[in-house]
N, C-alpha and C. Protein backbone atom coordinates (compact mmCIF):
# COMPACT_ATOMS: atom_id res chain seq x y z
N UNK A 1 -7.31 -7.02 11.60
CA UNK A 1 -7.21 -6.32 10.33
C UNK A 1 -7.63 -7.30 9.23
N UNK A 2 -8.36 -6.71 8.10
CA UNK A 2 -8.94 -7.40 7.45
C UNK A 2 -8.15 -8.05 6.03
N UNK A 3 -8.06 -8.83 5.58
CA UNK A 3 -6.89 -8.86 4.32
C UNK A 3 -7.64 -9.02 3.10
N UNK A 4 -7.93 -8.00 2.06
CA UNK A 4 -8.78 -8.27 0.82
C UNK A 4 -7.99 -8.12 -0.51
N UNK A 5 -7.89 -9.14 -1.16
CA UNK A 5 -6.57 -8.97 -2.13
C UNK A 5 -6.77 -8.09 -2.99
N UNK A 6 -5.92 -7.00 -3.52
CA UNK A 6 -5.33 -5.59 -3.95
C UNK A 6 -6.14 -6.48 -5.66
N UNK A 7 -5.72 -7.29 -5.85
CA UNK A 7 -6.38 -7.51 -7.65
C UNK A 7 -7.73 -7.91 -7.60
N UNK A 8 -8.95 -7.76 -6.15
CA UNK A 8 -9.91 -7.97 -6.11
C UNK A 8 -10.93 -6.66 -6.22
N UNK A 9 -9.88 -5.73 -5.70
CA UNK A 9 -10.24 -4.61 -6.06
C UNK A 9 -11.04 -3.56 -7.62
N UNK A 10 -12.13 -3.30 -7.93
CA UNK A 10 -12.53 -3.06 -9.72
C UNK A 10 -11.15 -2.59 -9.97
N UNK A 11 -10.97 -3.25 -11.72
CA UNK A 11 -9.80 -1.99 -12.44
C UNK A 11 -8.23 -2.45 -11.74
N UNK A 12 -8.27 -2.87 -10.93
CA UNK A 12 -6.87 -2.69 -10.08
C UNK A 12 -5.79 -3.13 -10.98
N UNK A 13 -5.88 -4.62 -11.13
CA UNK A 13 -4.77 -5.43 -12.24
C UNK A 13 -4.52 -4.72 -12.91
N UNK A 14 -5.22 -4.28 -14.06
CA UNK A 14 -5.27 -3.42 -14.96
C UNK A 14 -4.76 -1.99 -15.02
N UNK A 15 -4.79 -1.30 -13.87
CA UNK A 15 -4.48 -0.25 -13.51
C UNK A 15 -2.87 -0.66 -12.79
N UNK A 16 -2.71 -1.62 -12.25
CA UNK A 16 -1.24 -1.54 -11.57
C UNK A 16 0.17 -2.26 -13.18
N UNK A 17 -0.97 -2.83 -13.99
CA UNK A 17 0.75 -2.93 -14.72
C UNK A 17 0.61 -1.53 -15.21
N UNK A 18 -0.17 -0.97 -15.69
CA UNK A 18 0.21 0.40 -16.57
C UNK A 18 1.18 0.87 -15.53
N UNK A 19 1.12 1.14 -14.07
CA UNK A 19 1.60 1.79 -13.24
C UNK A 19 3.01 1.32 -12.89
N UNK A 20 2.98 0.54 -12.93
CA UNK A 20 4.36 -0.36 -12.55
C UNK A 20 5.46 -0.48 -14.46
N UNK A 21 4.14 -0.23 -15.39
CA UNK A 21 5.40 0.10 -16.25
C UNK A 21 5.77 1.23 -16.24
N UNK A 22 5.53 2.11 -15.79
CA UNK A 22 5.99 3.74 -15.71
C UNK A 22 6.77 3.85 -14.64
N UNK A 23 7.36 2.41 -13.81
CA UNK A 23 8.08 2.49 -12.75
C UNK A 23 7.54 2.44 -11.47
N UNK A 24 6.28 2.64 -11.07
CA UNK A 24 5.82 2.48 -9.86
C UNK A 24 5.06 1.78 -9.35
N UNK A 25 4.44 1.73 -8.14
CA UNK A 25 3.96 0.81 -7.49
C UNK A 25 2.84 1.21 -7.66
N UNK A 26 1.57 0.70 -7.57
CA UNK A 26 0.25 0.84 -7.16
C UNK A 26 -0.07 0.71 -5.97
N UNK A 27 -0.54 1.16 -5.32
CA UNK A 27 -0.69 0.58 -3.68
C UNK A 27 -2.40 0.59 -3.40
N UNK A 28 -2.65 1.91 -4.04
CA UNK A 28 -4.37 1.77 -3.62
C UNK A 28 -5.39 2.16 -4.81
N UNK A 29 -6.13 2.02 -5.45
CA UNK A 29 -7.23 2.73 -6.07
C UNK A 29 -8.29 2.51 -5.90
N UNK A 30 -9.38 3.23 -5.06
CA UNK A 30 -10.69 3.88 -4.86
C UNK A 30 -11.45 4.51 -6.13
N UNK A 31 -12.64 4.05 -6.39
CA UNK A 31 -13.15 4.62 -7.24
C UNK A 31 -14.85 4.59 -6.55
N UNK A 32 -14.88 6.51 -6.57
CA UNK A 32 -16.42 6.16 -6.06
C UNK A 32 -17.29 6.95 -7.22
N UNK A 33 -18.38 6.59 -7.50
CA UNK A 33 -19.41 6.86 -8.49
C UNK A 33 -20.26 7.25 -7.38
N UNK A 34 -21.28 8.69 -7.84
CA UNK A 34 -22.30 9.00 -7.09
C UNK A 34 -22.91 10.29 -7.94
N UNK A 35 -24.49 10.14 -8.48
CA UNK A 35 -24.95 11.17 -9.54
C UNK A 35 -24.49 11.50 -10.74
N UNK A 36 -24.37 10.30 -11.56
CA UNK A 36 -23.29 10.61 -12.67
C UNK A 36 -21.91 10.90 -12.79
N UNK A 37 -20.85 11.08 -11.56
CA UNK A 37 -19.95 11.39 -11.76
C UNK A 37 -19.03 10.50 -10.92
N UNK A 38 -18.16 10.59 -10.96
CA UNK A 38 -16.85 9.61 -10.58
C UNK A 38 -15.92 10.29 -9.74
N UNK A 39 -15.44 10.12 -8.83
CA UNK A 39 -13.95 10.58 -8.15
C UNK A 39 -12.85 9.01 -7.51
N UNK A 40 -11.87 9.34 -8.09
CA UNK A 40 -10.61 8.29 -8.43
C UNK A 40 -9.46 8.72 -7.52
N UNK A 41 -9.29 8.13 -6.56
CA UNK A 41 -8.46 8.45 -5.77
C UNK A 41 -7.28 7.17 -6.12
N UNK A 42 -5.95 6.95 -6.15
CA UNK A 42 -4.93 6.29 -6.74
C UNK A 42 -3.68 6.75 -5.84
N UNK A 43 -3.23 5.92 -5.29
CA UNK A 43 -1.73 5.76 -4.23
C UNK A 43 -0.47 4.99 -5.21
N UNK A 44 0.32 5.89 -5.48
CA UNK A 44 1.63 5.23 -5.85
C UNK A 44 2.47 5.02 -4.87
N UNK A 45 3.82 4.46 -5.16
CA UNK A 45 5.08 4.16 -4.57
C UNK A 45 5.78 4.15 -5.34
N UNK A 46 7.27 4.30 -4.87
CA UNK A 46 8.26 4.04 -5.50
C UNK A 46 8.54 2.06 -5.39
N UNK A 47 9.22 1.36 -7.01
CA UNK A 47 9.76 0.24 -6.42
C UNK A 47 10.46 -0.21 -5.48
N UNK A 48 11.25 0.95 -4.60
CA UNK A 48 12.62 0.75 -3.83
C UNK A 48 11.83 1.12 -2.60
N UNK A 49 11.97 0.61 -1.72
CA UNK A 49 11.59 0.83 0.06
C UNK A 49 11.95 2.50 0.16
N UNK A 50 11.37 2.99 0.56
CA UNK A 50 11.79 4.30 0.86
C UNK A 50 11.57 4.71 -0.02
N UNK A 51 11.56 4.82 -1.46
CA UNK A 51 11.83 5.70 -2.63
C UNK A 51 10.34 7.10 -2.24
N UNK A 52 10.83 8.15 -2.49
CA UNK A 52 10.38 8.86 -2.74
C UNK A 52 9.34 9.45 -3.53
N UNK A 53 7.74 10.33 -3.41
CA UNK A 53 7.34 10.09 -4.75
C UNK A 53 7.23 11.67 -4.48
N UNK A 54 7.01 12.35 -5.62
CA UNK A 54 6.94 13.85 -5.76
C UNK A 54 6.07 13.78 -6.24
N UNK A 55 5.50 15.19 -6.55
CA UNK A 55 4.52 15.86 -7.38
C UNK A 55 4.62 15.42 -9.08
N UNK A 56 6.33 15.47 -9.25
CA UNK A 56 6.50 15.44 -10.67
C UNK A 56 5.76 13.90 -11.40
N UNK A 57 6.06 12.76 -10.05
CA UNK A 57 6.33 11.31 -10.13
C UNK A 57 4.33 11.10 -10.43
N UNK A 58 3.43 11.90 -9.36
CA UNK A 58 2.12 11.58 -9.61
C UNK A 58 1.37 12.24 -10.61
N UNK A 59 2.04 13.30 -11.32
CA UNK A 59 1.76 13.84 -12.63
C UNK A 59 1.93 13.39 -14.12
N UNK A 60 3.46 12.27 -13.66
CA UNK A 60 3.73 11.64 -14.59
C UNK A 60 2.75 10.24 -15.14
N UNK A 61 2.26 9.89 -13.84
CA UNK A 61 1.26 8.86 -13.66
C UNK A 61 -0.44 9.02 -13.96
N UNK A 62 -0.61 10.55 -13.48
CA UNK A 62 -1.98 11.00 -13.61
C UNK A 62 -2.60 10.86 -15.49
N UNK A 63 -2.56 11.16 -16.38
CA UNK A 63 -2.77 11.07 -17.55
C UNK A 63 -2.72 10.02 -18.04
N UNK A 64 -1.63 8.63 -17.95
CA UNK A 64 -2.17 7.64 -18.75
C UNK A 64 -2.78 6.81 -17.74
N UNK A 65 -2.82 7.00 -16.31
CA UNK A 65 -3.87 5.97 -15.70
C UNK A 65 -5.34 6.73 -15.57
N UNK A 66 -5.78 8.33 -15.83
CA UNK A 66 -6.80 8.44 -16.21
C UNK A 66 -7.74 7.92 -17.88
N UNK A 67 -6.83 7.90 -18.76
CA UNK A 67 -6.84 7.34 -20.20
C UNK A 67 -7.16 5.93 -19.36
N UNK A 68 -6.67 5.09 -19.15
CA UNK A 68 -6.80 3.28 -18.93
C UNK A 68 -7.81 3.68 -18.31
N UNK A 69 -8.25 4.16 -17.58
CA UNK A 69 -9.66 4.07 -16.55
C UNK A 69 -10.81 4.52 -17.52
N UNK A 70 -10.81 5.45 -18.49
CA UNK A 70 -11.66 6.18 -19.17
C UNK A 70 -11.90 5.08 -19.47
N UNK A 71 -10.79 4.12 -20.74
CA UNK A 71 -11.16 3.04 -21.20
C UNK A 71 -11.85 1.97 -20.73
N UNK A 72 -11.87 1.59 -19.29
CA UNK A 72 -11.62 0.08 -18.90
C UNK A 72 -13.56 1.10 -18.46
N UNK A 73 -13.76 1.70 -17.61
CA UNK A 73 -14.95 1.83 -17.14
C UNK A 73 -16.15 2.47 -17.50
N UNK A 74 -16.02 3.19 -18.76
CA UNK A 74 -16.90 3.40 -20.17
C UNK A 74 -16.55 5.05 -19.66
N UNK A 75 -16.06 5.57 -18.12
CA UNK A 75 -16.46 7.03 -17.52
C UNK A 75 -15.73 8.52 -18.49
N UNK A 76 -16.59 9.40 -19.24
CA UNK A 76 -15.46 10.09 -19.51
C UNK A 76 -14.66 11.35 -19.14
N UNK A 77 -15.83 11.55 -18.23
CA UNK A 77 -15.50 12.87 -17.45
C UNK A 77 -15.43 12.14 -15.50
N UNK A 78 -14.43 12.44 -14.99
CA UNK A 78 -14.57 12.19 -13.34
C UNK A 78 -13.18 12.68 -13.16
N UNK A 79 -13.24 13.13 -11.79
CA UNK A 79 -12.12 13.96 -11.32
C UNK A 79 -11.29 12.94 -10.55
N UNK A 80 -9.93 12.90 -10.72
CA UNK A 80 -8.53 11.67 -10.11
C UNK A 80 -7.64 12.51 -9.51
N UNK A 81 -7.18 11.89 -8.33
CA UNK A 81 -6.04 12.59 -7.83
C UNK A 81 -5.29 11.31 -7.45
N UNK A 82 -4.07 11.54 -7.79
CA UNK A 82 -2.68 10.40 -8.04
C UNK A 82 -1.66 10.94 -6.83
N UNK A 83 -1.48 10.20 -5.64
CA UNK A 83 -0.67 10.35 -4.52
C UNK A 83 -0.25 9.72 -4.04
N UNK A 84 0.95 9.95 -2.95
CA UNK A 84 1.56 8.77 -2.50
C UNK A 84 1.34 8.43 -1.71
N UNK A 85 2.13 7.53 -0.93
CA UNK A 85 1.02 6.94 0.29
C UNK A 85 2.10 7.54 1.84
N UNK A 86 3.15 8.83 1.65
CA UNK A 86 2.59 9.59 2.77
C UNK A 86 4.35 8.66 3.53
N UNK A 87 4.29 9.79 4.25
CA UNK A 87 5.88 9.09 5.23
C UNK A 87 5.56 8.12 5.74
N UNK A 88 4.32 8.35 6.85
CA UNK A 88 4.07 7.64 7.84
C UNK A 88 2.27 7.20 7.64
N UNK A 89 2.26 6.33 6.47
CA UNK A 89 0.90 5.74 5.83
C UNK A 89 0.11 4.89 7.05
N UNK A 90 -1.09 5.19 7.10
CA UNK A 90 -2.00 4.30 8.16
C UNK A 90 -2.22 3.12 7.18
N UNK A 91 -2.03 1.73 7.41
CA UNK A 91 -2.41 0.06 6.78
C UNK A 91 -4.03 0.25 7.56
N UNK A 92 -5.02 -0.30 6.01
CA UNK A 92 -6.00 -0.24 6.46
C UNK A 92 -6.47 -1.48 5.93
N UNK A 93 -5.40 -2.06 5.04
CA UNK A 93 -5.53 -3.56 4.14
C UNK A 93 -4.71 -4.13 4.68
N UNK A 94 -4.98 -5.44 4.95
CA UNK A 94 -3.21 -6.25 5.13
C UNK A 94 -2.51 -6.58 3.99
N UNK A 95 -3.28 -6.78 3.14
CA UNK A 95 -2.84 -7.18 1.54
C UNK A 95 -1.56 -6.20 1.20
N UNK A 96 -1.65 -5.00 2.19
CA UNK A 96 -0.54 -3.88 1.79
C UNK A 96 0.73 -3.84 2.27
N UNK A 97 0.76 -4.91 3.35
CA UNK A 97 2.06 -4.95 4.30
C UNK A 97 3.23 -5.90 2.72
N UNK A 98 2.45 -6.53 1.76
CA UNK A 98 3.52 -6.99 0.80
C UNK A 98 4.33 -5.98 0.22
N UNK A 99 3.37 -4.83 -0.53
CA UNK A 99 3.97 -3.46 -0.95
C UNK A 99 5.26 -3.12 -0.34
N UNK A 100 5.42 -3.15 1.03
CA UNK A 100 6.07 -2.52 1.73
C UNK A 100 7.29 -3.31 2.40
N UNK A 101 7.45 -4.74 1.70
CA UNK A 101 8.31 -5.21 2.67
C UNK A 101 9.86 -4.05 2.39
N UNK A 102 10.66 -4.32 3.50
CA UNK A 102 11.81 -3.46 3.97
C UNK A 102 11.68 -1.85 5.33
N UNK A 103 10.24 -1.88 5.03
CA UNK A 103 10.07 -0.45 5.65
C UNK A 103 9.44 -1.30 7.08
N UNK A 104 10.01 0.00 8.16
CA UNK A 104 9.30 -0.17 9.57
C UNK A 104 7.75 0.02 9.50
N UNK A 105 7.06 -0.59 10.15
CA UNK A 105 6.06 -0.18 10.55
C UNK A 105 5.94 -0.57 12.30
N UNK A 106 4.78 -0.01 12.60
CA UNK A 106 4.74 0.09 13.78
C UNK A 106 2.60 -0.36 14.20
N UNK A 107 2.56 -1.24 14.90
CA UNK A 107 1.13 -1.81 15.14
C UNK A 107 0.48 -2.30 16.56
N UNK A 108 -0.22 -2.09 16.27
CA UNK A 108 -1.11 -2.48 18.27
C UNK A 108 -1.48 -4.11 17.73
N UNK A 109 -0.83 -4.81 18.63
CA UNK A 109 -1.49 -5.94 18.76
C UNK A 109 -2.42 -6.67 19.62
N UNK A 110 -3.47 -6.67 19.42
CA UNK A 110 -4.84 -6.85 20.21
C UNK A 110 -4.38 -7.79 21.30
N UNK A 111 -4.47 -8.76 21.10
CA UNK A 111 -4.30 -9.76 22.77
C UNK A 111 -2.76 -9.39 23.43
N UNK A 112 -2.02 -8.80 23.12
CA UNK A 112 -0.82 -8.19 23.90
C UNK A 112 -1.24 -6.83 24.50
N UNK A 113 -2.01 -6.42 23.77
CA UNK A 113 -2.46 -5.07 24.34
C UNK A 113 -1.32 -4.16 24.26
N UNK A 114 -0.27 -3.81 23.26
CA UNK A 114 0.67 -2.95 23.54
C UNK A 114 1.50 -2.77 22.12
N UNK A 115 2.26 -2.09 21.62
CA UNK A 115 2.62 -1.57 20.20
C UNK A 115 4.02 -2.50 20.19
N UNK A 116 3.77 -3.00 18.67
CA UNK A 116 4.77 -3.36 18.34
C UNK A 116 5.41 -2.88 16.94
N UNK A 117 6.76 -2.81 16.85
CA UNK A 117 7.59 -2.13 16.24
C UNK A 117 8.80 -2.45 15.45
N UNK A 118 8.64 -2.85 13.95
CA UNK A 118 9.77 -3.57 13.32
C UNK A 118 9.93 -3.51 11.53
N UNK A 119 10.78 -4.31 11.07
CA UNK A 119 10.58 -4.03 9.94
C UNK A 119 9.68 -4.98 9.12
N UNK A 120 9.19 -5.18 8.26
CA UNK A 120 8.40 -6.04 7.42
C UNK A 120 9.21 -7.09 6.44
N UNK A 121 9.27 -8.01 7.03
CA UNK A 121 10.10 -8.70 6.45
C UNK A 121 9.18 -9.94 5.12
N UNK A 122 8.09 -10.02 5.05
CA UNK A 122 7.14 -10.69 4.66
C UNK A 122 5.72 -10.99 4.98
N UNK A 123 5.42 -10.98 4.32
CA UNK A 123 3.34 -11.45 5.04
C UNK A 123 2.31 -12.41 3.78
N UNK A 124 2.03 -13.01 4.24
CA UNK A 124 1.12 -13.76 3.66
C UNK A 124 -0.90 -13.98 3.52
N UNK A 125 -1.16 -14.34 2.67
CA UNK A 125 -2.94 -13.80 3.14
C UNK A 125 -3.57 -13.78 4.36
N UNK A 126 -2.70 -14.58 5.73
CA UNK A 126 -3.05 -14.54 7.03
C UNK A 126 -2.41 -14.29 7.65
N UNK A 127 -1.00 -13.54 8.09
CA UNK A 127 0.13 -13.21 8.85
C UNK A 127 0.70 -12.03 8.34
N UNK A 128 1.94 -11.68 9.26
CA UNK A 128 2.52 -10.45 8.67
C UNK A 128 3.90 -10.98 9.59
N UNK A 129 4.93 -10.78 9.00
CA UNK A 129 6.28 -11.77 9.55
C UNK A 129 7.17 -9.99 10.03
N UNK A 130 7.64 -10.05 11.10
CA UNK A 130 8.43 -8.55 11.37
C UNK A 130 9.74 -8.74 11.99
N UNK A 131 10.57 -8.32 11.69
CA UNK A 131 12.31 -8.16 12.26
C UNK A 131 11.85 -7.35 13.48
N UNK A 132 12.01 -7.67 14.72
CA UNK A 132 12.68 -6.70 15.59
C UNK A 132 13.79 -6.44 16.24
N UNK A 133 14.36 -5.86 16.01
CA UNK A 133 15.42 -5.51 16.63
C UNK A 133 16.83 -5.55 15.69
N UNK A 134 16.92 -5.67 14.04
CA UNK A 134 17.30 -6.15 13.48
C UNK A 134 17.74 -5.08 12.06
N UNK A 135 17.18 -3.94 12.45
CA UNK A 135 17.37 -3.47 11.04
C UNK A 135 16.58 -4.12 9.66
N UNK A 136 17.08 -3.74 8.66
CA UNK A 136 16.55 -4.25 7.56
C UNK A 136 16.62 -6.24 6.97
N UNK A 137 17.63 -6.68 8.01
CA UNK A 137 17.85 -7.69 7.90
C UNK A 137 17.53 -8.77 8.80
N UNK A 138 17.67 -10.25 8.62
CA UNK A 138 17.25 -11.23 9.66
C UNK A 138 18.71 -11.43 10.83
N UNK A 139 19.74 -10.96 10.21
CA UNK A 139 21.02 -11.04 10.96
C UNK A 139 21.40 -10.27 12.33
N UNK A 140 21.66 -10.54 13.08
CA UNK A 140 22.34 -9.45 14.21
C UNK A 140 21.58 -9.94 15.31
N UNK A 141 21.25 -11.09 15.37
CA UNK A 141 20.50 -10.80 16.99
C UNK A 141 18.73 -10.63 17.18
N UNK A 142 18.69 -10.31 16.12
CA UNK A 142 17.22 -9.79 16.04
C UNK A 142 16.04 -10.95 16.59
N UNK A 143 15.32 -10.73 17.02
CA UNK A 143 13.65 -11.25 16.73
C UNK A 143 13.35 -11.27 15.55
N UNK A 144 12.80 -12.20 14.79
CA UNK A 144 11.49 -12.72 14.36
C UNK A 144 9.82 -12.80 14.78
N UNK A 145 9.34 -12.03 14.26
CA UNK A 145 7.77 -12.37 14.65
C UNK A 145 6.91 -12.28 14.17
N UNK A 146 5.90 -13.17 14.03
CA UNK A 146 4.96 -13.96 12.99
C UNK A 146 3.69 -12.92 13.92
N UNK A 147 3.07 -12.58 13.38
CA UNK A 147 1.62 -11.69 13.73
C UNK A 147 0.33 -12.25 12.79
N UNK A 148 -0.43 -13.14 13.41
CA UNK A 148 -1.77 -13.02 12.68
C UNK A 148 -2.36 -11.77 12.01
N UNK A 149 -2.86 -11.47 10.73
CA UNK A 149 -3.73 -10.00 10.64
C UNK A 149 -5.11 -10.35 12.21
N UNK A 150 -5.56 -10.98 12.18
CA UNK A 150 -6.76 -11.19 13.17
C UNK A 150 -6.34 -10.30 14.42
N UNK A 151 -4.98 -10.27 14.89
CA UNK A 151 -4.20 -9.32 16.50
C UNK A 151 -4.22 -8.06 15.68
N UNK A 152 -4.15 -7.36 14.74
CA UNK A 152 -3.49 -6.70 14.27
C UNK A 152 -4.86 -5.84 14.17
N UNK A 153 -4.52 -4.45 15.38
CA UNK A 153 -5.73 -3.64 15.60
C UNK A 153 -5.74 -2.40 14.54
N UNK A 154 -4.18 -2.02 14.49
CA UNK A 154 -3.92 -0.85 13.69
C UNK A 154 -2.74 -0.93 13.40
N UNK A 155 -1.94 -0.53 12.15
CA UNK A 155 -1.07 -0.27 11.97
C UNK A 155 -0.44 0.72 10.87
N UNK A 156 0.95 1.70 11.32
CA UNK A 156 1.23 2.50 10.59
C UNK A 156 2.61 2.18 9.65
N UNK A 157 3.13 2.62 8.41
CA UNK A 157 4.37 2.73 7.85
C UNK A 157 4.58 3.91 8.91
N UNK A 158 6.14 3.97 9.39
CA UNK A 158 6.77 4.96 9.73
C UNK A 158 7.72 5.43 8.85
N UNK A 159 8.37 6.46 9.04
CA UNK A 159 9.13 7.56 8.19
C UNK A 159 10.39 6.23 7.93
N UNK A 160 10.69 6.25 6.42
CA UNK A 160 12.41 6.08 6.33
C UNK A 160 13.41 6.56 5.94
């Protein structure tokens, strides 16, 4: 899995404090241009592991992060849709396993050849650190395990 940092992304910085002052997370923004026109695709979160996002939460978000984008990319007409990133989100960045520390995810690790399953306890620009067996915490018995992104064939957030 590939790791490309989330503020390397066009617009992103810029687009995640507005977002994070309205309370939420940024997790993804896509912006594709093609024939004059624009389509803006944008993933929130809640700050809290699990938190919930509704309809109300990406409506509340949709209007002033289309305004910051109008601004920041000269565009004034393009169509945005503001969503969350879903119970059980497919990781297609590693940069995203930070977003998410506290939540399970679940991943194929290439030279084991077989799924592994835990919580996210931390990750860094080359690793991804996971509790197994442990709940939300390092206490009880649990595993520790350090995962290169390089093993890391696929991986999903599961439901919390």
């Amino acid at each position: 899995m590939e790791y490309e940092p989330l503020e390397d992304m066009p617009f992103f910085s810029e687009s995640r404090r507005l977002v994070n002052g309205l309370g939420y997370e940024l997790i993804g923004l896509h912006i594709v241009r093609s024939r004059g026109s624009a389509r803006v695709n944008a993933v929130i979160a809640g700050k809290e592991a699990g938190g919930a996002i509704g309809t109300e939460d990406c409506a509340r978000v949709h209007r002033p992060l289309q305004e910051r984008l109008q601004a920041l990319t000269g565009m004034e007409d393009f169509s945005m849709e503001v969503a969350s990133p879903g119970t059980e989100r497919n990781i297609k960045n590693a940069a995203e396993f930070a977003l998410f520390r506290g939540r399970e995810a679940r991943l194929w690790d290439a030279p084991k050849a077989d799924w592994v399953t835990g919580v996210i306890l931390g990750s860094t620009e080359k690793d991804l650190t996971l509790g197994i067996g442990h709940g939300n915490d390092t206490e009880g018995g649990g595993q520790t395990l350090v995962i290169p992104f390089e093993h890391i064939a696929k991986a999903k957030l599961l439901q919390p």
